[in-house]
C-alpha atoms as a PDB file:
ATOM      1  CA  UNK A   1      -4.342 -14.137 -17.474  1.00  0.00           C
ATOM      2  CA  UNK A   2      -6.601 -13.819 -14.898  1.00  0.00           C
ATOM      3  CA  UNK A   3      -6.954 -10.251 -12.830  1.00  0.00           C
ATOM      4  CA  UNK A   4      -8.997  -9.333 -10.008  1.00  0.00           C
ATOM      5  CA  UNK A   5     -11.646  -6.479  -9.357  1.00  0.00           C
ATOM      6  CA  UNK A   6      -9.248  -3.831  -7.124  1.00  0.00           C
ATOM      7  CA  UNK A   7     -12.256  -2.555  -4.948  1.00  0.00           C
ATOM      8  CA  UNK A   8     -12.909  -6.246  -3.867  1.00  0.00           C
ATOM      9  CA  UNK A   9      -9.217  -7.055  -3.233  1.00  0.00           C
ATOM     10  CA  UNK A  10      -8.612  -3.730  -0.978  1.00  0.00           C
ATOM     11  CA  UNK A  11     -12.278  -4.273   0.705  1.00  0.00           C
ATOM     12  CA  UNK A  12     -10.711  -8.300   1.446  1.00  0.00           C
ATOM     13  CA  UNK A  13      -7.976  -7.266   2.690  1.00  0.00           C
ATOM     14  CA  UNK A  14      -8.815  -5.167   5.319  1.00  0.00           C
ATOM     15  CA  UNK A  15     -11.272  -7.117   6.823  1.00  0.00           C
ATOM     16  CA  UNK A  16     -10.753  -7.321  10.338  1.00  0.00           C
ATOM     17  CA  UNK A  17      -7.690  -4.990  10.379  1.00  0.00           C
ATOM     18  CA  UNK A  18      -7.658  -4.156  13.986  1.00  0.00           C
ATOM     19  CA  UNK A  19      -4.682  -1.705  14.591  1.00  0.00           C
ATOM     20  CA  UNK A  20      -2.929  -1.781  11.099  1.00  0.00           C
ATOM     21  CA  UNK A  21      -1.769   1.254  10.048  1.00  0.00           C
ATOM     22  CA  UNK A  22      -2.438   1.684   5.944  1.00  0.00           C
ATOM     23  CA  UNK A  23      -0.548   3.898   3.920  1.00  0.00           C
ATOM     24  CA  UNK A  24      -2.726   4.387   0.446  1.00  0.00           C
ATOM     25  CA  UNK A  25      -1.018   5.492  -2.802  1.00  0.00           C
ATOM     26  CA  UNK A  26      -1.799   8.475  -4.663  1.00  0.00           C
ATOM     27  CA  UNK A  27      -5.408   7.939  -6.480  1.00  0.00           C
ATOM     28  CA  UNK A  28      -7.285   4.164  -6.910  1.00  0.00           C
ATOM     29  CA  UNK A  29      -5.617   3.288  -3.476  1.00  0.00           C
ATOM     30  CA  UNK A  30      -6.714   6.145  -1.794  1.00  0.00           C
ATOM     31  CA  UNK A  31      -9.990   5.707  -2.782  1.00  0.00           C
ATOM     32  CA  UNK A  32     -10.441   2.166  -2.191  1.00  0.00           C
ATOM     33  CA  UNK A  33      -9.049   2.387   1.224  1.00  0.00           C
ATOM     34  CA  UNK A  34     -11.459   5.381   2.255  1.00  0.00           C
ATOM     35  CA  UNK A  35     -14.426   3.155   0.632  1.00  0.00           C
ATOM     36  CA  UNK A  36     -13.749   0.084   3.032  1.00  0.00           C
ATOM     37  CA  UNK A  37     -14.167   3.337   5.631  1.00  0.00           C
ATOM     38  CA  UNK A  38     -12.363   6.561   6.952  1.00  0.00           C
ATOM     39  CA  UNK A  39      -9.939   5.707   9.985  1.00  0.00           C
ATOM     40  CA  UNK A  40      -7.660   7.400  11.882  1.00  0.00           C
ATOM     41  CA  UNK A  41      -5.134   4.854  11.043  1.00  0.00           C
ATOM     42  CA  UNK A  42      -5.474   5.812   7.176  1.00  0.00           C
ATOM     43  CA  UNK A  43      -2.682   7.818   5.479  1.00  0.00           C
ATOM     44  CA  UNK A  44      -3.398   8.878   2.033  1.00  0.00           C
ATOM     45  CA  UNK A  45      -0.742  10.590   0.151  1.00  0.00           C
ATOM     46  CA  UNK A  46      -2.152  13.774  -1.865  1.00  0.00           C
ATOM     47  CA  UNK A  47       0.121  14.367  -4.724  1.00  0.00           C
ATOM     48  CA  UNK A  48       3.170  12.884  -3.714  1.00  0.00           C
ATOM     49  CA  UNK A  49       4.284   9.987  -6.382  1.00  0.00           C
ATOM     50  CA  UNK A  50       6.262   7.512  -5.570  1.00  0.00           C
ATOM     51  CA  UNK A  51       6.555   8.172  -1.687  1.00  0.00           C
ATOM     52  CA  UNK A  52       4.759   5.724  -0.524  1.00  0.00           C
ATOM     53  CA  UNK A  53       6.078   2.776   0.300  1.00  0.00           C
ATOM     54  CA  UNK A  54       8.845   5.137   2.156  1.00  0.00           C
ATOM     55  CA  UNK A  55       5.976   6.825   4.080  1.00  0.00           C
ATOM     56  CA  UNK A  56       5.522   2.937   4.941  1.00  0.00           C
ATOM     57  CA  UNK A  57       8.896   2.777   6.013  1.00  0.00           C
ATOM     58  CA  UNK A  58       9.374   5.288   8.402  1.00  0.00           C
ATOM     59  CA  UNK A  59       5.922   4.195   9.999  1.00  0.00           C
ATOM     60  CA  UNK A  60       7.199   0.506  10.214  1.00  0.00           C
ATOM     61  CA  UNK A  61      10.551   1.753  11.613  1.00  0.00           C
ATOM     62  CA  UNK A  62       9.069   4.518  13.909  1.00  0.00           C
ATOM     63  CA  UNK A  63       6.005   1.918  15.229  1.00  0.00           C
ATOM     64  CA  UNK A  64       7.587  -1.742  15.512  1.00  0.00           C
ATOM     65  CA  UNK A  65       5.027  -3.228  17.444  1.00  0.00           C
ATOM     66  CA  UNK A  66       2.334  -2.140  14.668  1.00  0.00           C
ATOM     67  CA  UNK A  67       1.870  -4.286  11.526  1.00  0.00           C
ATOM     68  CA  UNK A  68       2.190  -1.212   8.329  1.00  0.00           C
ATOM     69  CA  UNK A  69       0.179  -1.852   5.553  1.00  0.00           C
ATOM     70  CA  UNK A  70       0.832   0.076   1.692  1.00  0.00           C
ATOM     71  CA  UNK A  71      -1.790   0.179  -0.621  1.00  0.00           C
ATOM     72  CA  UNK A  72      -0.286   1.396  -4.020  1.00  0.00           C
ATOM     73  CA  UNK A  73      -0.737   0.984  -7.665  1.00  0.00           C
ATOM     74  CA  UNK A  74       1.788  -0.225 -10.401  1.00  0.00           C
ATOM     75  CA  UNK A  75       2.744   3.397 -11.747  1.00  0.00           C
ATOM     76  CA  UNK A  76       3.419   4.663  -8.248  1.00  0.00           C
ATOM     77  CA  UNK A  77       5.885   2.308  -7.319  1.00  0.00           C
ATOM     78  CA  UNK A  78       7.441   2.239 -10.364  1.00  0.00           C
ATOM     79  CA  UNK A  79       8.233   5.693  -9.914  1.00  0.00           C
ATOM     80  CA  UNK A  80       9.510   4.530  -6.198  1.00  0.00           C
ATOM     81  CA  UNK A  81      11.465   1.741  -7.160  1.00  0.00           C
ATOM     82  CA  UNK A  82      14.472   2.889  -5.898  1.00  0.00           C
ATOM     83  CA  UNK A  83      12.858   2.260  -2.153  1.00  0.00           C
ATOM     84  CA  UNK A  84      12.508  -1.143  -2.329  1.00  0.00           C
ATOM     85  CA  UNK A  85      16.885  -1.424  -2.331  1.00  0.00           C
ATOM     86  CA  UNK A  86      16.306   0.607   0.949  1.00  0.00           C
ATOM     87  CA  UNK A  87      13.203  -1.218   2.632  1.00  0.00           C
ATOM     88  CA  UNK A  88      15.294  -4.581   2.184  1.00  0.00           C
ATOM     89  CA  UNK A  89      18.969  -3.028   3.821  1.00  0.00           C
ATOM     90  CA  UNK A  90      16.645  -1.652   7.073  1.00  0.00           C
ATOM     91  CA  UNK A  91      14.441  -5.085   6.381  1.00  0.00           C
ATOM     92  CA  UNK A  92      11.461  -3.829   9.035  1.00  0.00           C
ATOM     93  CA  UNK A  93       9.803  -7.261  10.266  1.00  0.00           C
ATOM     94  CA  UNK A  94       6.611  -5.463   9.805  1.00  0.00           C
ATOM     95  CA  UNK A  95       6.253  -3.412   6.653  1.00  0.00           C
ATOM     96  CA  UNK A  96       3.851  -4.943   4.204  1.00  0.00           C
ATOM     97  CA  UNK A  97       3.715  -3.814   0.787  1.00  0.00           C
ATOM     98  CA  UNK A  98       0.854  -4.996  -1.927  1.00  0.00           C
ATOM     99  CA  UNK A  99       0.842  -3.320  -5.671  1.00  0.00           C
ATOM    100  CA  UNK A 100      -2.544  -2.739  -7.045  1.00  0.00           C
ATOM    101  CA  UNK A 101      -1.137  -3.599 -11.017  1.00  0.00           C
ATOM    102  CA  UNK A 102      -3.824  -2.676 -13.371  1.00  0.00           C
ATOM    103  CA  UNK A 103      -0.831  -1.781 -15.446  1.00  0.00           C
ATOM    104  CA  UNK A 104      -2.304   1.688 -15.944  1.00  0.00           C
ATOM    105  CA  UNK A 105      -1.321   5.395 -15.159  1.00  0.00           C
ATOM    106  CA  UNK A 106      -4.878   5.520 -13.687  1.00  0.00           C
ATOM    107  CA  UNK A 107      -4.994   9.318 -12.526  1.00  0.00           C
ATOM    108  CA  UNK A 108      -3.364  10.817 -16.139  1.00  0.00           C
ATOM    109  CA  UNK A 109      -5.515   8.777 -18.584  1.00  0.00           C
ATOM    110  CA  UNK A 110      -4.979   5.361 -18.465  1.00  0.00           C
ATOM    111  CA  UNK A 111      -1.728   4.940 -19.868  1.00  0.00           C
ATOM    112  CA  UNK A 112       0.233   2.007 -19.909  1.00  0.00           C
ATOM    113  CA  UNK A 113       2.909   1.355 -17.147  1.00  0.00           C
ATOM    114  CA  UNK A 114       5.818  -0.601 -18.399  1.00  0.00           C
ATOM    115  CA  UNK A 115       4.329  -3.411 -16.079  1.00  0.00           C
ATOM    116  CA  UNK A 116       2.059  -3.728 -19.058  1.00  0.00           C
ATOM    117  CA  UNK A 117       4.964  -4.416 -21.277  1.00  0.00           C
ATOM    118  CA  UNK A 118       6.205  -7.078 -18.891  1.00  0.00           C
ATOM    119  CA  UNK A 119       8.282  -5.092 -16.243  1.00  0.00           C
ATOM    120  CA  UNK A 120       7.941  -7.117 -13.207  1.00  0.00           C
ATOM    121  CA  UNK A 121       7.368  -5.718 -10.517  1.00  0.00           C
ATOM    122  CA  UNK A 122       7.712  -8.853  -7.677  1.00  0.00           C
ATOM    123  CA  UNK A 123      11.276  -9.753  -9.137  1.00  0.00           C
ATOM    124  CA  UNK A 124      12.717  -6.337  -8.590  1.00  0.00           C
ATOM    125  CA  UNK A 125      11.382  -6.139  -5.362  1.00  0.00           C
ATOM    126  CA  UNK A 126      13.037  -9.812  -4.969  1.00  0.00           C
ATOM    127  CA  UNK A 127      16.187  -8.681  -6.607  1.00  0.00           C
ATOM    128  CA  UNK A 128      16.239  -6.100  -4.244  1.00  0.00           C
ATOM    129  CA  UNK A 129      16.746  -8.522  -0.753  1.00  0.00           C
ATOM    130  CA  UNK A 130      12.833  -8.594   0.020  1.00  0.00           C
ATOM    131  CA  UNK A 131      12.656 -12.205   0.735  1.00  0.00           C
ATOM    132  CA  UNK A 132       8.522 -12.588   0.524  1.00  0.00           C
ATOM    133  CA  UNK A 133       7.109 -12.044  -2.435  1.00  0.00           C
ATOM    134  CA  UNK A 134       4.206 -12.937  -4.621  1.00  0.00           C
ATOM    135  CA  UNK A 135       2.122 -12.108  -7.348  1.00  0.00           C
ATOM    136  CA  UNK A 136      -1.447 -13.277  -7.123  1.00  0.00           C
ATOM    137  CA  UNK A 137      -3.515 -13.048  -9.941  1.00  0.00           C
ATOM    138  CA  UNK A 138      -6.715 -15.113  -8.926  1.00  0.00           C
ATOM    139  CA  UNK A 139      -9.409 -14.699  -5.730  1.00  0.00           C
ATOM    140  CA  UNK A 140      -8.269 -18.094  -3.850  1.00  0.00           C
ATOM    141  CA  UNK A 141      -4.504 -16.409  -3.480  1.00  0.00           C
ATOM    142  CA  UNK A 142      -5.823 -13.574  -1.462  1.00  0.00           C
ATOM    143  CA  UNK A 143      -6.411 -15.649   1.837  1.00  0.00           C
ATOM    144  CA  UNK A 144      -2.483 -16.487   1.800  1.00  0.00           C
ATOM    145  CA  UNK A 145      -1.747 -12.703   0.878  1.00  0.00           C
ATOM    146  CA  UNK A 146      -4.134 -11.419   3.824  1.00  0.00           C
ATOM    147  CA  UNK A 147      -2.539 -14.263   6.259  1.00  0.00           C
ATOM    148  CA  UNK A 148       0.707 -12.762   5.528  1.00  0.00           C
ATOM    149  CA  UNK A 149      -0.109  -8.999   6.323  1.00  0.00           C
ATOM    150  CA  UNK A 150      -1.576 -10.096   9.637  1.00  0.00           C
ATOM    151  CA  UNK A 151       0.775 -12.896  10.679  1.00  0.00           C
ATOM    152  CA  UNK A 152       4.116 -13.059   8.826  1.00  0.00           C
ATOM    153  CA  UNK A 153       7.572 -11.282  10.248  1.00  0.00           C
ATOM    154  CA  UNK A 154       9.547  -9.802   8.246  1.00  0.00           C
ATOM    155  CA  UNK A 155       9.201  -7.435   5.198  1.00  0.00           C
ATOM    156  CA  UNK A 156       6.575  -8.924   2.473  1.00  0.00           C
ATOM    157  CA  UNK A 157       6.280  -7.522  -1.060  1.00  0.00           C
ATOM    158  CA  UNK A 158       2.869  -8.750  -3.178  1.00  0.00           C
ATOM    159  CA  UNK A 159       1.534  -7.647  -6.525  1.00  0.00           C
ATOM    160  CA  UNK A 160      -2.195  -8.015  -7.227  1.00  0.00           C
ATOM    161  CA  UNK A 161      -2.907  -7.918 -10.879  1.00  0.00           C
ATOM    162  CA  UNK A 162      -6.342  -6.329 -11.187  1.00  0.00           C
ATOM    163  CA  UNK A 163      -8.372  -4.915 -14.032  1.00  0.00           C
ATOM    164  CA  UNK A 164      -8.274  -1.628 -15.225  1.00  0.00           C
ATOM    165  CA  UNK A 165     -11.483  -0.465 -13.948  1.00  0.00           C
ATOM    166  CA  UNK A 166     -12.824   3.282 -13.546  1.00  0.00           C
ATOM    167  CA  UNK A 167     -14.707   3.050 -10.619  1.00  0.00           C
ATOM    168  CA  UNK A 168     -16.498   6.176  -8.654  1.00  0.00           C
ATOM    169  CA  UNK A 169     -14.280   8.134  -6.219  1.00  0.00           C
ATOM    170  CA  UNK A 170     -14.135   7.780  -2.372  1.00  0.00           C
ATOM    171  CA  UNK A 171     -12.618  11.066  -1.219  1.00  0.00           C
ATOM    172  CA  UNK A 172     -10.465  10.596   2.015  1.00  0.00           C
ATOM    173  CA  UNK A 173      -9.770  14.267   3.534  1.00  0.00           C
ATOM    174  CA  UNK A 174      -7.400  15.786   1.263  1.00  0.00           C
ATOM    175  CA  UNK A 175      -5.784  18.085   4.166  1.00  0.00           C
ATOM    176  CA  UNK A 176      -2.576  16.717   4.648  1.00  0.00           C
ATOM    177  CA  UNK A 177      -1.858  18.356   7.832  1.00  0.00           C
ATOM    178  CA  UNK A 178      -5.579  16.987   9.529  1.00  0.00           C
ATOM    179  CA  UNK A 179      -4.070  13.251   8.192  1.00  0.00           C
ATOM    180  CA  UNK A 180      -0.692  13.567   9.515  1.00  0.00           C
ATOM    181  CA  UNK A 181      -2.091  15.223  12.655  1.00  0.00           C
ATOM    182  CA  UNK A 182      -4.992  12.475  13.423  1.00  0.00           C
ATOM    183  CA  UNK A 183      -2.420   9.742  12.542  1.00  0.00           C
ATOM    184  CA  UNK A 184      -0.034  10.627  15.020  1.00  0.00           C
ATOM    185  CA  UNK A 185      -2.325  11.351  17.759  1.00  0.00           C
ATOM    186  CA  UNK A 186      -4.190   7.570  17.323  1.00  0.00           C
ATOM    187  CA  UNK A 187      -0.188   6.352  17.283  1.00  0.00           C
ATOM    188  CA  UNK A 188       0.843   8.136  20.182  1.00  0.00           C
ATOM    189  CA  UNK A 189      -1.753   9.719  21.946  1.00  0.00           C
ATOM    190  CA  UNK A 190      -3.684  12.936  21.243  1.00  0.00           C
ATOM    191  CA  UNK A 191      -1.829  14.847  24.375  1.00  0.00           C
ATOM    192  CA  UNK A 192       1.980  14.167  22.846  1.00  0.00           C
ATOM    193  CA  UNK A 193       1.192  14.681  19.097  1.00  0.00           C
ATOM    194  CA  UNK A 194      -0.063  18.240  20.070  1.00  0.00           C
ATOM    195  CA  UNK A 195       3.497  18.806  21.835  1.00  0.00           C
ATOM    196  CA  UNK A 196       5.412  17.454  18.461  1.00  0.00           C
END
């Protein structure tokens, strides 16, 4: 089985992301997204497992005319799972969801997920009422994957199997109040997010 380099995949798929607002998973994610680049539209999640795709949720739900991008890995959103059931009922026409699987517990010692031991992923999320799915697994899928985030409607759910690489850091601020803060003032203007 083939499986991609994750640094390369993240860096690919935000090429030329205008106004999409990206929602990284705890650890790899987060660091992959600040490496393409520290943005104000950038939400990392700092020690909070598992909420990220719902983070994504609220976003898409709160911001319809923005396309909402989250960046996870494997053993986040397995411990998440349950949102998927929910993202399909409210079925946002632009939430975008793509699972880094390197079907390791990358920030507790490389452990292996139970993606490893062939939980997958892309059918539950199917299972669950997300109509479009994939899993790519090779360089030449990513175009499709990166057409999708920018052009499809409707909720899309991808898994991008990638090696389990231990690559140097890219801190994004770690100050969960500056994040949530910034984020809402580039979403709704510096002058109102003050007044929230």
């Amino acid at each position: 089985m083939s499986m991609l380099h994750r640094r390369d995949v993240v860096r690919d798929l935000l090429r030329g992301r205008g106004d999409l607002v990206v929602v990284a998973g705890l650890g790899a994610p987060a660091y992959d997204v600040a490496a393409c680049g520290d943005e104000a539209l950038n939400f990392s999640l700092w020690g909070a497992m598992g909420g990220a795709a719902m983070v994504g949720l609220g976003l898409a739900l709160a911001q319809p005319e923005r396309n909402v991008l989250v960046l996870t890995g494997d053993g986040e959103m397995l411990m998440g799972l349950g949102s998927l059931a929910t993202i399909a009922t409210q079925h946002p026409p632009n939430l975008h969801i793509v699972v880094l699987d390197n079907e390791r517990y990358g920030e507790t010692g490389q452990q292996a997920t139970h993606t490893s031991a062939g939980a997958d992923l892309a059918a539950i999320a199917l299972a669950c009422g997300i109509p479009h799915v994939r899993t790519v697994r090779q360089a030449d899928e990513l175009v499709a994957l990166q057409n999708d985030l920018y052009r499809r409607a409707g909720v899309s759910f991808a898994v991008v199997k990638i090696l389990p690489e231990d690559l140097p850091r890219v801190l994004p601020p770690r100050d969960g109040a500056f994040l949530t803060q910034r984020l809402r003032a580039e979403l709704i203007g510096a002058e109102r997010a003050l007044e929230g």
